[in-house]
Protein backbone atom coordinates (compact mmCIF):
# COMPACT_ATOMS: atom_id res chain seq x y z
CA UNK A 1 0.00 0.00 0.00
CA UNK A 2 1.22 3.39 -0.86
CA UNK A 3 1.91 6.15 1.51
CA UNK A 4 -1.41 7.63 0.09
CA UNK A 5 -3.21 4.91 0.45
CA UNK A 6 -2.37 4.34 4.12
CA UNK A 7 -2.87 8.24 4.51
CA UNK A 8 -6.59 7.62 3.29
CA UNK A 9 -7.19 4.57 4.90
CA UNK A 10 -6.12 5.90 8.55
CA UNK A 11 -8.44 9.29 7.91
CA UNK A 12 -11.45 6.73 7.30
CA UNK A 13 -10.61 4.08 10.16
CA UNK A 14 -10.66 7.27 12.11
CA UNK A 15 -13.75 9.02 10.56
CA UNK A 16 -15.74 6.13 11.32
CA UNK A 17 -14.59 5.85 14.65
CA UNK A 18 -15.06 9.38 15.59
CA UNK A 19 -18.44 9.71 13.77
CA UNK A 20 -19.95 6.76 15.33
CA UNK A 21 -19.22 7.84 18.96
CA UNK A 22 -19.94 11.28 18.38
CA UNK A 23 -23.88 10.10 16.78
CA UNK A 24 -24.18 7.84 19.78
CA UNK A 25 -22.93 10.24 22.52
CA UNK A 26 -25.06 13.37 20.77
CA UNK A 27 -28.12 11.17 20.12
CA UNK A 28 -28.00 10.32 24.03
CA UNK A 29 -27.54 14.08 25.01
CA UNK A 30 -30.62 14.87 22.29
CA UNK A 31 -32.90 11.90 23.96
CA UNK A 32 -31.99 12.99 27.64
CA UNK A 33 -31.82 16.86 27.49
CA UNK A 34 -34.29 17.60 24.85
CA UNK A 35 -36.98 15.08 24.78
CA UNK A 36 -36.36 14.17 28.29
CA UNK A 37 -36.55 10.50 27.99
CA UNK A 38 -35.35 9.05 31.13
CA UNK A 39 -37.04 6.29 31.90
CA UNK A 40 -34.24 3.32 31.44
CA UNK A 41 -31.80 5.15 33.18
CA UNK A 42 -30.75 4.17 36.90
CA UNK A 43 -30.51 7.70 37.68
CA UNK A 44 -29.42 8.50 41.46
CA UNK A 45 -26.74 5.98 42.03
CA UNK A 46 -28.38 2.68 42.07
CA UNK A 47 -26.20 0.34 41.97
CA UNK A 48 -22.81 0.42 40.68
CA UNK A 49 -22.69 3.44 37.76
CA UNK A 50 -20.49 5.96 36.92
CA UNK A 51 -20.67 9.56 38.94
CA UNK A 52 -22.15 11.01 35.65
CA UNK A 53 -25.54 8.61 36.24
CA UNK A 54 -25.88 11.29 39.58
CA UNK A 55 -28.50 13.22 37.24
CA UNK A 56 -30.20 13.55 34.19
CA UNK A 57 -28.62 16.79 33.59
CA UNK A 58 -24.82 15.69 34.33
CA UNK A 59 -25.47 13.06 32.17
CA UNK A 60 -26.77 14.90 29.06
CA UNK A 61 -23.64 17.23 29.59
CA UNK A 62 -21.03 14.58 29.75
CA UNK A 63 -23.30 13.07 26.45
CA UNK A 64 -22.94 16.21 24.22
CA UNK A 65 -19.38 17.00 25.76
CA UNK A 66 -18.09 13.56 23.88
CA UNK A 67 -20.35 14.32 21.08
CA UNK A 68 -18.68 17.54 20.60
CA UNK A 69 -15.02 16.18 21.23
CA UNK A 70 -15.51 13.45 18.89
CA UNK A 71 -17.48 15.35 16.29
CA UNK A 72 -14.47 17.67 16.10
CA UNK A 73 -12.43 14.92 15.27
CA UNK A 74 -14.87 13.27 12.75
CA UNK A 75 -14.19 17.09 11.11
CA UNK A 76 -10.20 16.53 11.39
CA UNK A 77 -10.60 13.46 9.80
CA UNK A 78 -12.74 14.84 6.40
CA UNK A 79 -10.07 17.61 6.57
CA UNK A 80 -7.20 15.00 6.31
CA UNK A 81 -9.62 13.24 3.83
CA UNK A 82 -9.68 16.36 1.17
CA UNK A 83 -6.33 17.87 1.57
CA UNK A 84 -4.31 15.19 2.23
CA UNK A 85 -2.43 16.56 4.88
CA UNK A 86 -0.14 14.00 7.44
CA UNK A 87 0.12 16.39 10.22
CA UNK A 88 -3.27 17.25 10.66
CA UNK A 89 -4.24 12.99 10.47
CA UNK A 90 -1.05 12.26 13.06
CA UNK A 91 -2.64 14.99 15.53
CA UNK A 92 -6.22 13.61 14.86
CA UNK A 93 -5.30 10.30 15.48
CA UNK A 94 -3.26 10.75 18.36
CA UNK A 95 -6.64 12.99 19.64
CA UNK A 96 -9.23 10.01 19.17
CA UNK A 97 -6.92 7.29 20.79
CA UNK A 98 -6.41 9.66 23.96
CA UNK A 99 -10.34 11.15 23.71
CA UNK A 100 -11.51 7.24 23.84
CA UNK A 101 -9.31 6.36 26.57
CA UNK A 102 -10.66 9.07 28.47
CA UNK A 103 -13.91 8.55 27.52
CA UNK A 104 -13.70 4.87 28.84
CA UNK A 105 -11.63 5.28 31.83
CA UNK A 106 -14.15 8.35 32.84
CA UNK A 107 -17.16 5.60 32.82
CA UNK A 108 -15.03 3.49 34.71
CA UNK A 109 -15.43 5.81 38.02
């Protein structure tokens, strides 16, 4: 595979990444905070959740907060996508691995 190719390949692998977690994280911040659906949610600490589960509002923020990190870097990635450009796909990716670490140790506690 060329150095292109690889270049192109990495912006999608990380388009589709960032995309997908920034729908999912957005779509729960629209469900919560704007249509204010929270009956499945074991809001209040019951049981063992993360501190964001505390209430509905903390949770919609942490929601759109990862939305808007990640939908940032779905826009890095179409950036890299059009122009090509290494740098910008090395920072981007080196963004998304450390945003989803975060993301996942943050649920952790």
């Amino acid at each position: 595979m060329t150095k292109a190719g690889k270049l192109r390949f990495t912006a999608v692998a990380s388009l589709t990444g960032a995309a997908a977690l920034s729908w999912m994280n957005l779509e729960e911040w629209y469900r919560i905070a704007v249509l204010d659906e929270t009956g499945g949610y074991p809001f209040g600490h019951e049981g063992p959740v993360p501190y964001f589960y505390k209430f509905p509002e903390l949770y919609a923020m942490v929601a759109a907060t990862w939305g808007t990190i990640f939908l940032t870097l779905s826009l890095g990635s179409l950036y890299t996508l059009k122009y090509g450009n290494s740098r910008v796909l090395l920072l981007t990716g080196l963004v998304f691995i450390v945003a989803l670490v975060l993301m996942l140790l943050q649920a952790a506690f």
